[in-house]
N, C-alpha and C. Protein backbone atom coordinates (compact mmCIF):
# COMPACT_ATOMS: atom_id res chain seq x y z
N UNK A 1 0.83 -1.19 0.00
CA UNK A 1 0.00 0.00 0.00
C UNK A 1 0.87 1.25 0.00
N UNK A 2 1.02 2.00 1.25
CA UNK A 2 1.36 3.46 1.31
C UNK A 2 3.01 3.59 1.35
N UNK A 3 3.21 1.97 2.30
CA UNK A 3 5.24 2.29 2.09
C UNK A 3 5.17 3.34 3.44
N UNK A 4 3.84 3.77 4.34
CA UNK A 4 4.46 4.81 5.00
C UNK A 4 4.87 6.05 4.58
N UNK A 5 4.18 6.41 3.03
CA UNK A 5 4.84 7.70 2.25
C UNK A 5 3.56 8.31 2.05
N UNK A 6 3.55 9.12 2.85
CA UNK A 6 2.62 10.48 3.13
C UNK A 6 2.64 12.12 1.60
N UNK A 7 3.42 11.68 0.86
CA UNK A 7 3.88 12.82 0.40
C UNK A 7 2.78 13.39 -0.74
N UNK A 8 2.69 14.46 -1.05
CA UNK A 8 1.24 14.78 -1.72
C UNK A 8 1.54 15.61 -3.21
N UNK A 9 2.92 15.39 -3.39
CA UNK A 9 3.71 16.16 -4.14
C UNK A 9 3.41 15.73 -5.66
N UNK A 10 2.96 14.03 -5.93
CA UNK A 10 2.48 14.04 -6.73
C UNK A 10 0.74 13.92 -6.81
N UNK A 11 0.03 14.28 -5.80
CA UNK A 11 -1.33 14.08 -6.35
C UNK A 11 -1.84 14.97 -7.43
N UNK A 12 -2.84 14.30 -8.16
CA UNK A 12 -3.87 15.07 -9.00
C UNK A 12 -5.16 15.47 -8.84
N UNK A 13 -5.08 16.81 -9.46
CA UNK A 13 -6.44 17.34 -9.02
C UNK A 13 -6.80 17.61 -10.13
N UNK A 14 -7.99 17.27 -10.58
CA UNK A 14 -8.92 17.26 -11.71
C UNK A 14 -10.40 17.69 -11.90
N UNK A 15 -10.98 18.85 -12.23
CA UNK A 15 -12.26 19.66 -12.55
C UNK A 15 -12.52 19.58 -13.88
N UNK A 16 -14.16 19.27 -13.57
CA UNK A 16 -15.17 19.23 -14.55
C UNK A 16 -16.29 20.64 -14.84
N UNK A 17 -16.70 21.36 -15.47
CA UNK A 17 -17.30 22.31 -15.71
C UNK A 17 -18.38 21.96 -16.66
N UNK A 18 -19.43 21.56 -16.72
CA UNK A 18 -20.52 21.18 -17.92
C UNK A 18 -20.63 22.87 -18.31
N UNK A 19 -20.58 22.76 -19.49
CA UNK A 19 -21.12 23.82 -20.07
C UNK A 19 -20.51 24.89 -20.31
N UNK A 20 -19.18 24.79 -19.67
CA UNK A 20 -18.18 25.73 -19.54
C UNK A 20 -16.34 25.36 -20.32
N UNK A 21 -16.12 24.15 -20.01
CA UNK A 21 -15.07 23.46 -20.18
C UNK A 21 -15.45 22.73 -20.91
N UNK A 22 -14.45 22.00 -22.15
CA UNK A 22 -14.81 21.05 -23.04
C UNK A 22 -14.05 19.93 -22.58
N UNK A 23 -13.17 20.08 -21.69
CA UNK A 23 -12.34 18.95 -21.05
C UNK A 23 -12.01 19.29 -19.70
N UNK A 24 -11.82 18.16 -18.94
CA UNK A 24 -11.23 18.38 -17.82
C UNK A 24 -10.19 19.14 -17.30
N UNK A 25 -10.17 19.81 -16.45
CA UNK A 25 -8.99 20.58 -16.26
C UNK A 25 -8.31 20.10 -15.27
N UNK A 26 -6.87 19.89 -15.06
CA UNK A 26 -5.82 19.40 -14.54
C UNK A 26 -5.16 20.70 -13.25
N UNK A 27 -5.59 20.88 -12.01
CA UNK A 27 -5.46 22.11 -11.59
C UNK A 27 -3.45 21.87 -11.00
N UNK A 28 -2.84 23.22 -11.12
CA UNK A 28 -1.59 22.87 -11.02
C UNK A 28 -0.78 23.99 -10.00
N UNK A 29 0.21 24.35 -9.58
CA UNK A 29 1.29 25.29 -9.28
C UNK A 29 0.25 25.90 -7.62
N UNK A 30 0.17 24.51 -6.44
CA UNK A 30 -0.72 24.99 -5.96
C UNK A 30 0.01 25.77 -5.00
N UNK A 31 -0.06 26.78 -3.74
CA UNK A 31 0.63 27.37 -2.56
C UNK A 31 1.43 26.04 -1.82
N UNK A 32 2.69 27.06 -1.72
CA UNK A 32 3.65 25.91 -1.12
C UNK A 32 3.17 25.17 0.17
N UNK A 33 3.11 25.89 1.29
CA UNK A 33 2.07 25.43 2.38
C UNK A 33 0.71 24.56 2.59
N UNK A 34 0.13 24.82 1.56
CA UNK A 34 -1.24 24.33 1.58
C UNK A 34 -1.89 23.82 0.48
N UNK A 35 -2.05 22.78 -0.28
CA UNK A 35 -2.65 22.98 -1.39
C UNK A 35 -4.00 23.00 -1.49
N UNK A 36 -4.43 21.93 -0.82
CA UNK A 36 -5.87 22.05 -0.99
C UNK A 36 -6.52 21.28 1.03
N UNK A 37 -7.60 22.11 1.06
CA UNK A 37 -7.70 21.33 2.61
C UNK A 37 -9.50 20.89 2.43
N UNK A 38 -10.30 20.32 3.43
CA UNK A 38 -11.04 20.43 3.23
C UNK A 38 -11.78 20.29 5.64
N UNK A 39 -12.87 21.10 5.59
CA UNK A 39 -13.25 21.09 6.76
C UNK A 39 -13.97 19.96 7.11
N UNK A 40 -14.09 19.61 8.64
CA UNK A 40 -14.57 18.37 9.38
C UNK A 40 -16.26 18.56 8.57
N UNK A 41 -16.92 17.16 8.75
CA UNK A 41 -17.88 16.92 8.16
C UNK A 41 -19.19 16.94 9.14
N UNK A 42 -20.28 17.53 10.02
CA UNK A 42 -21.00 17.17 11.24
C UNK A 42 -21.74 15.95 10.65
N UNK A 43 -21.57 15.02 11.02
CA UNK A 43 -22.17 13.33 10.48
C UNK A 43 -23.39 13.31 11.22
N UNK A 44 -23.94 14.31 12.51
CA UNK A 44 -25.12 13.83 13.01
C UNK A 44 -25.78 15.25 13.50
N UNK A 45 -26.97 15.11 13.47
CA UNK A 45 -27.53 16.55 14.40
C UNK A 45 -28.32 16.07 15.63
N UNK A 46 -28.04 16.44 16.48
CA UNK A 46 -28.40 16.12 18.17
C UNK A 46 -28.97 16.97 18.83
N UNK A 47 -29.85 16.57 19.88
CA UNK A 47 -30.65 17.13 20.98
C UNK A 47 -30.55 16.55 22.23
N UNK A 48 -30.76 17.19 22.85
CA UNK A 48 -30.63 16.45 24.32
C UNK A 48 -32.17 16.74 25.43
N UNK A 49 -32.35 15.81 25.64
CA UNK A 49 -33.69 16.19 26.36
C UNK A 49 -33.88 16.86 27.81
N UNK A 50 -34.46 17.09 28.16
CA UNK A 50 -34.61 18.08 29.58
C UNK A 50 -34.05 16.50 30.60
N UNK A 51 -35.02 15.41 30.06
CA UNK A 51 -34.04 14.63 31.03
C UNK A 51 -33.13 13.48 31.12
N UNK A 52 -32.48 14.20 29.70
CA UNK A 52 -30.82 13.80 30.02
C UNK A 52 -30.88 12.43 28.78
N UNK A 53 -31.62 12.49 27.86
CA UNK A 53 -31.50 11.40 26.94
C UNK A 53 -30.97 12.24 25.72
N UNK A 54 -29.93 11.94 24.52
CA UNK A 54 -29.80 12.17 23.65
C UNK A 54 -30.02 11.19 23.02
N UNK A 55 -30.62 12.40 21.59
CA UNK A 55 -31.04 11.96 20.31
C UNK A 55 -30.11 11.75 19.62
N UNK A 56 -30.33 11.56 18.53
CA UNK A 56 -29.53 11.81 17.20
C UNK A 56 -29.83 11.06 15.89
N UNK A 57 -29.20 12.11 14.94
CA UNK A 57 -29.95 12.21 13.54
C UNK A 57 -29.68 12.22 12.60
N UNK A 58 -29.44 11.49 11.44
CA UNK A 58 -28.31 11.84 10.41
C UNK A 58 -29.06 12.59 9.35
N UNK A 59 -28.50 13.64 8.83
CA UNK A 59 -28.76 14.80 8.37
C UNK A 59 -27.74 14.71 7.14
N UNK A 60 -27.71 15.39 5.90
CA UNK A 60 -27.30 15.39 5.06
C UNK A 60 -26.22 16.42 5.04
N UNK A 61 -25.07 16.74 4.95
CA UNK A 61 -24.36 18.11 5.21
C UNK A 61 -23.13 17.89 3.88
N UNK A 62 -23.09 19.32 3.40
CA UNK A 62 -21.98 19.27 2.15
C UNK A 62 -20.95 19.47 2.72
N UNK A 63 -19.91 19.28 1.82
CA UNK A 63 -18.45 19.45 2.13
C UNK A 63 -17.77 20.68 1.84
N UNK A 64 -17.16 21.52 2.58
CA UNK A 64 -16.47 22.86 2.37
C UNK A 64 -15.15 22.64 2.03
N UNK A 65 -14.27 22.86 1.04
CA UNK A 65 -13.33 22.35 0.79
C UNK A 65 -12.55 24.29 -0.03
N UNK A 66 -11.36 24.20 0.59
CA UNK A 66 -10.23 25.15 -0.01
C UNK A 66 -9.24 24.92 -0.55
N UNK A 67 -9.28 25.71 -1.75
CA UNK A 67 -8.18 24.98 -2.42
C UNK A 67 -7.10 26.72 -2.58
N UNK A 68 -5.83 26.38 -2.47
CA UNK A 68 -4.53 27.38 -2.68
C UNK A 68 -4.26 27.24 -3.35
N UNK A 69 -3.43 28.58 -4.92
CA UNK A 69 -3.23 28.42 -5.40
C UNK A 69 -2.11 29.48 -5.73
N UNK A 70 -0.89 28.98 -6.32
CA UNK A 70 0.09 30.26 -5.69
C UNK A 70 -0.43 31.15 -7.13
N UNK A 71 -0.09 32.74 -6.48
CA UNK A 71 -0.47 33.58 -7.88
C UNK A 71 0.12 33.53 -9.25
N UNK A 72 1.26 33.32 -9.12
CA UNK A 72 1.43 32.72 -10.52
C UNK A 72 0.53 31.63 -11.04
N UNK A 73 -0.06 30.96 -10.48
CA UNK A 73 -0.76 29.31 -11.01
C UNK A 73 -1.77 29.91 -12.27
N UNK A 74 -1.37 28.87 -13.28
CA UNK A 74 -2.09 29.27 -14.69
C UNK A 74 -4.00 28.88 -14.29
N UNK A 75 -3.68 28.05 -12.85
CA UNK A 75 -5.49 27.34 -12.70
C UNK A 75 -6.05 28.30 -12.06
N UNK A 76 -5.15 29.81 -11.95
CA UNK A 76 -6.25 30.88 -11.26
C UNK A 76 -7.46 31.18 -12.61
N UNK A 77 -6.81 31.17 -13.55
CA UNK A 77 -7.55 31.44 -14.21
C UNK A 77 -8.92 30.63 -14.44
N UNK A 78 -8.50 29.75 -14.64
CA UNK A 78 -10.09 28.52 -14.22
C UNK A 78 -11.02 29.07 -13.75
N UNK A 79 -10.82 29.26 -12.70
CA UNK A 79 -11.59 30.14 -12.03
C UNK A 79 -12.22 31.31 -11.98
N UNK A 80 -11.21 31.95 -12.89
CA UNK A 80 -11.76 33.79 -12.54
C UNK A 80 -13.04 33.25 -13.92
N UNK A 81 -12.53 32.42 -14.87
CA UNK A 81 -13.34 31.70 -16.15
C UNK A 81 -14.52 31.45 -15.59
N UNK A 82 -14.77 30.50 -14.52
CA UNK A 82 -15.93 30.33 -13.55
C UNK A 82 -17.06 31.74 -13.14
N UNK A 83 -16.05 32.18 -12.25
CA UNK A 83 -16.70 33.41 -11.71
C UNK A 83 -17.68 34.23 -13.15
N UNK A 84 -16.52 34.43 -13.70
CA UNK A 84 -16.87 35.63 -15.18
C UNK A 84 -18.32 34.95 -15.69
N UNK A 85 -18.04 33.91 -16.04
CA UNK A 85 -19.40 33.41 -16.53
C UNK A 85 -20.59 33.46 -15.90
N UNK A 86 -20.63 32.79 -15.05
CA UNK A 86 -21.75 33.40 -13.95
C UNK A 86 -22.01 34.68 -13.59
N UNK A 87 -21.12 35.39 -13.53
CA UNK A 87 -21.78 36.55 -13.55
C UNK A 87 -22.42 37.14 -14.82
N UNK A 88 -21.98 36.63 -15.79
CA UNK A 88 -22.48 37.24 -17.27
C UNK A 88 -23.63 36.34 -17.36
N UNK A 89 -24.25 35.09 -17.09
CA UNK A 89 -25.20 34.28 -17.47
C UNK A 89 -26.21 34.43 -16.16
N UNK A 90 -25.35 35.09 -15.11
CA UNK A 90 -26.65 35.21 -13.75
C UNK A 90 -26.89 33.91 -12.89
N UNK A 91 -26.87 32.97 -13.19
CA UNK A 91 -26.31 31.11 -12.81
C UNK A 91 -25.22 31.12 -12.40
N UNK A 92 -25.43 29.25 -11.74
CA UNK A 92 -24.47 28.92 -11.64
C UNK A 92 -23.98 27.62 -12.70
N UNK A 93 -22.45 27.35 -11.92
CA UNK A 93 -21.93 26.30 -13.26
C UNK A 93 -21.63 25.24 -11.86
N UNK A 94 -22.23 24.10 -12.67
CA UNK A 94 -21.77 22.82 -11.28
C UNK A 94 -20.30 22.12 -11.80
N UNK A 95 -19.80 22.07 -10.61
CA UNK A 95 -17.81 21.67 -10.76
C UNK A 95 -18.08 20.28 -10.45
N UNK A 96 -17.58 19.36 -11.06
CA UNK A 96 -17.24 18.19 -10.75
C UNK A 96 -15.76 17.56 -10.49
N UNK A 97 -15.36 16.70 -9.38
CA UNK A 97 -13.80 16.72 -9.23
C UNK A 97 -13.36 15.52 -9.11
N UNK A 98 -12.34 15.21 -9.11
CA UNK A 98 -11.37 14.30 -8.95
C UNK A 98 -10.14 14.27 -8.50
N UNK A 99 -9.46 13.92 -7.07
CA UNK A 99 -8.31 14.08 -6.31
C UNK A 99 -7.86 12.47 -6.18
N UNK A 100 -6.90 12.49 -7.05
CA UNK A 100 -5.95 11.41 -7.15
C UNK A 100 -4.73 11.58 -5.87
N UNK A 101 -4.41 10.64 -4.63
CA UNK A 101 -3.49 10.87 -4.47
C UNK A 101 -2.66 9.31 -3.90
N UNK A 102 -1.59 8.55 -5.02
CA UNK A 102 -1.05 7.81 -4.78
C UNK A 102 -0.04 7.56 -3.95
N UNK A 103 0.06 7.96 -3.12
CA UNK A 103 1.25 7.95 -2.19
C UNK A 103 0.44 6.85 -0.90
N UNK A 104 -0.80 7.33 -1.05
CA UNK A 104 -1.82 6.43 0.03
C UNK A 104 -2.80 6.04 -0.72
N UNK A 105 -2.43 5.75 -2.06
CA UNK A 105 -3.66 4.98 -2.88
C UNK A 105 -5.42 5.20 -2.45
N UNK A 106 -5.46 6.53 -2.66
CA UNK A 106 -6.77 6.66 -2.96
C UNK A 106 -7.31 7.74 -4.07
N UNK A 107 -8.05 7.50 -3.44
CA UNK A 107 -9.24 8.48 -5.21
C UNK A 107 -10.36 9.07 -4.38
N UNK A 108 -10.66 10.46 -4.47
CA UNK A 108 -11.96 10.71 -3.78
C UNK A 108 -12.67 11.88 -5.06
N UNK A 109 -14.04 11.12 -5.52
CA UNK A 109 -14.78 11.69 -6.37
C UNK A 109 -15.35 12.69 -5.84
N UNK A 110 -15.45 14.04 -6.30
CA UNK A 110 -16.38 15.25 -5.98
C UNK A 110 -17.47 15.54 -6.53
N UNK A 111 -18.42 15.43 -6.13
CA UNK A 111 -19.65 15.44 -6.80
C UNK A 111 -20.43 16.81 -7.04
N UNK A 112 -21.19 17.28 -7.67
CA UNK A 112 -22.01 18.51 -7.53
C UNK A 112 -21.70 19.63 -6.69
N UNK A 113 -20.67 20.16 -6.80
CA UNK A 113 -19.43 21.54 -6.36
C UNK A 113 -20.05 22.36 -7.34
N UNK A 114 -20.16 23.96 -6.29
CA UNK A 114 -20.22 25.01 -6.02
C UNK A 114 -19.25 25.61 -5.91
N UNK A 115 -18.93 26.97 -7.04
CA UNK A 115 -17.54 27.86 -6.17
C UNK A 115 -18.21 28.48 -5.80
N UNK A 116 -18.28 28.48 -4.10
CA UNK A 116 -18.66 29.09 -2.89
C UNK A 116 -18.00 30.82 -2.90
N UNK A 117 -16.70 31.00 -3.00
CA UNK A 117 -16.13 32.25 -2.46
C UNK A 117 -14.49 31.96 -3.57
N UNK A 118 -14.25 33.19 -3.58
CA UNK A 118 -12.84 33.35 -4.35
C UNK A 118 -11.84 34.28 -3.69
N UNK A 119 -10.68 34.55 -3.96
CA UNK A 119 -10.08 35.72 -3.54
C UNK A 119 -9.88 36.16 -4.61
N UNK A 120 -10.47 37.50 -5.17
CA UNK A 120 -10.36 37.98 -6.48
C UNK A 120 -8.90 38.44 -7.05
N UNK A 121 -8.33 38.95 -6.22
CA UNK A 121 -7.16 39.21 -6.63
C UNK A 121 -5.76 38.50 -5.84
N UNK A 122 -4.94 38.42 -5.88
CA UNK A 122 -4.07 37.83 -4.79
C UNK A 122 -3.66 39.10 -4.20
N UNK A 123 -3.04 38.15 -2.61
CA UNK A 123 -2.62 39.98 -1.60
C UNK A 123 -1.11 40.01 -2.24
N UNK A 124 -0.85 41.22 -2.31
CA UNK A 124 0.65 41.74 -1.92
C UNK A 124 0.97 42.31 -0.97
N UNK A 125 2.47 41.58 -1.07
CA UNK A 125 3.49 41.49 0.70
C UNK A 125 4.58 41.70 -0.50
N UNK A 126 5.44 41.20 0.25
CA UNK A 126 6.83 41.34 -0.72
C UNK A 126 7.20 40.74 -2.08
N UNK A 127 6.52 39.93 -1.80
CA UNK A 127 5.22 38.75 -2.83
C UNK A 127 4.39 38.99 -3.60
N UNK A 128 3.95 38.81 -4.46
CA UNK A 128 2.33 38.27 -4.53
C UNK A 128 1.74 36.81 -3.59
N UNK A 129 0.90 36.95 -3.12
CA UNK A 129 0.47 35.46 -2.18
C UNK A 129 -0.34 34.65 -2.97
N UNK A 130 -0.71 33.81 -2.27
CA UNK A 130 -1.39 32.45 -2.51
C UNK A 130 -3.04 33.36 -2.85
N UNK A 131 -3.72 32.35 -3.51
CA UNK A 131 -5.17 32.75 -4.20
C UNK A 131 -6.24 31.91 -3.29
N UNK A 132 -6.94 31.98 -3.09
CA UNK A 132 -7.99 31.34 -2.08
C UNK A 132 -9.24 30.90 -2.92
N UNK A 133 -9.39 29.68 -2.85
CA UNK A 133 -10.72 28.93 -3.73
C UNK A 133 -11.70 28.34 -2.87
N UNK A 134 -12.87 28.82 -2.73
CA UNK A 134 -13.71 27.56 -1.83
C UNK A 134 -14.82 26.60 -2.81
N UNK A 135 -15.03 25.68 -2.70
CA UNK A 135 -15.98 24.70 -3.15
C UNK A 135 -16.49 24.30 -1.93
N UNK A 136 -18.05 23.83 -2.15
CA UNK A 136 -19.11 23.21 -1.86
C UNK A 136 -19.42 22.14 -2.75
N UNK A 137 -18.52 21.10 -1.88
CA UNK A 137 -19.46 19.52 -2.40
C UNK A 137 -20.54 19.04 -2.25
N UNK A 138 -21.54 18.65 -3.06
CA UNK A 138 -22.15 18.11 -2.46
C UNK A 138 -22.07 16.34 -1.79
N UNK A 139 -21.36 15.44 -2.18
CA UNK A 139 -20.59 14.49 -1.68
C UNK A 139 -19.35 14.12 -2.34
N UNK A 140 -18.70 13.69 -1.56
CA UNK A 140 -17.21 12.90 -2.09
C UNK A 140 -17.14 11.55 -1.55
N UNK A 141 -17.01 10.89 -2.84
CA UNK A 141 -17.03 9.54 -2.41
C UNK A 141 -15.63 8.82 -2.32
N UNK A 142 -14.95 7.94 -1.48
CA UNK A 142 -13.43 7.91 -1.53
C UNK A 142 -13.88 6.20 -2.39
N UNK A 143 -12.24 5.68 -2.64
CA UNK A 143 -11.97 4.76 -3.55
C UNK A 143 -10.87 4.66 -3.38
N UNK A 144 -10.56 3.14 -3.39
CA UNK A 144 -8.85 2.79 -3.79
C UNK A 144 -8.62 3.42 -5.50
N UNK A 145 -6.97 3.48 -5.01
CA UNK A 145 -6.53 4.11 -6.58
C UNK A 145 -6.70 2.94 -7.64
């Protein structure tokens, strides 16, 4: 399996755009620190009763996921491509994904993604910085590679 090799240096990240993209796009040149993260998932919604019994409930909840991208990265543009359109068509465009990462042999499919939020421009420091992407999954399903 993993060999114990954690390293993420070669994974792939791969977006789908219906209607927008005629092919998949291969996202690349991500922030050195961070490339892509994604937040804890709440798997249940709970109550507790006046006397002292909890419930619980499974509830459907999407996935918030950020992706970095250093400002040079040619896949900012992807995006601003995203944004632009929607704003010119008033809609949205649904992202579909794919994160290959063999080092721990898996595959996790992204399903029905939302770009949630962008950082329109990158900040300057002494630098230009990293670009900020959010998606809204609606599920990701994992898989051996």
């Amino acid at each position: 399996m993993s060999d114990y090799n954690i390293s993420d240096a070669n994974s792939v990240f791969t977006i789908t755009v219906a209607n927008l993209f005629n092919a998949p796009v291969t996202l690349s040149n991500y922030s050195a620190d961070r490339a892509f993260d994604t937040e804890q998932r709440e798997l249940v919604e709970t109550q507790m009763s006046i006397d002292g019994y909890l419930s619980a409930g499974w509830v459907p909840q999407p996935v918030r996921q950020s992706i970095s991208l250093a400002a040079s990265s040619d896949s900012c543009l992807v995006f601003e491509s995203i944004v632009t359109a929607q704003d010119v068509a008033r809609t949205i465009y649904r992202i579909g994904g794919e994160i290959q990462l063999p080092s721990v042999g898996r595959r996790y499919t992204l399903l029905r993604g939302v770009l949630r939020a962008i950082s329109p421009l990158p900040s300057a420091g002494r630098v230009l910085e990293a670009r900020r992407f959010d998606i809204l999954w609606e599920r990701v399903l994992p898989a051996a590679l």
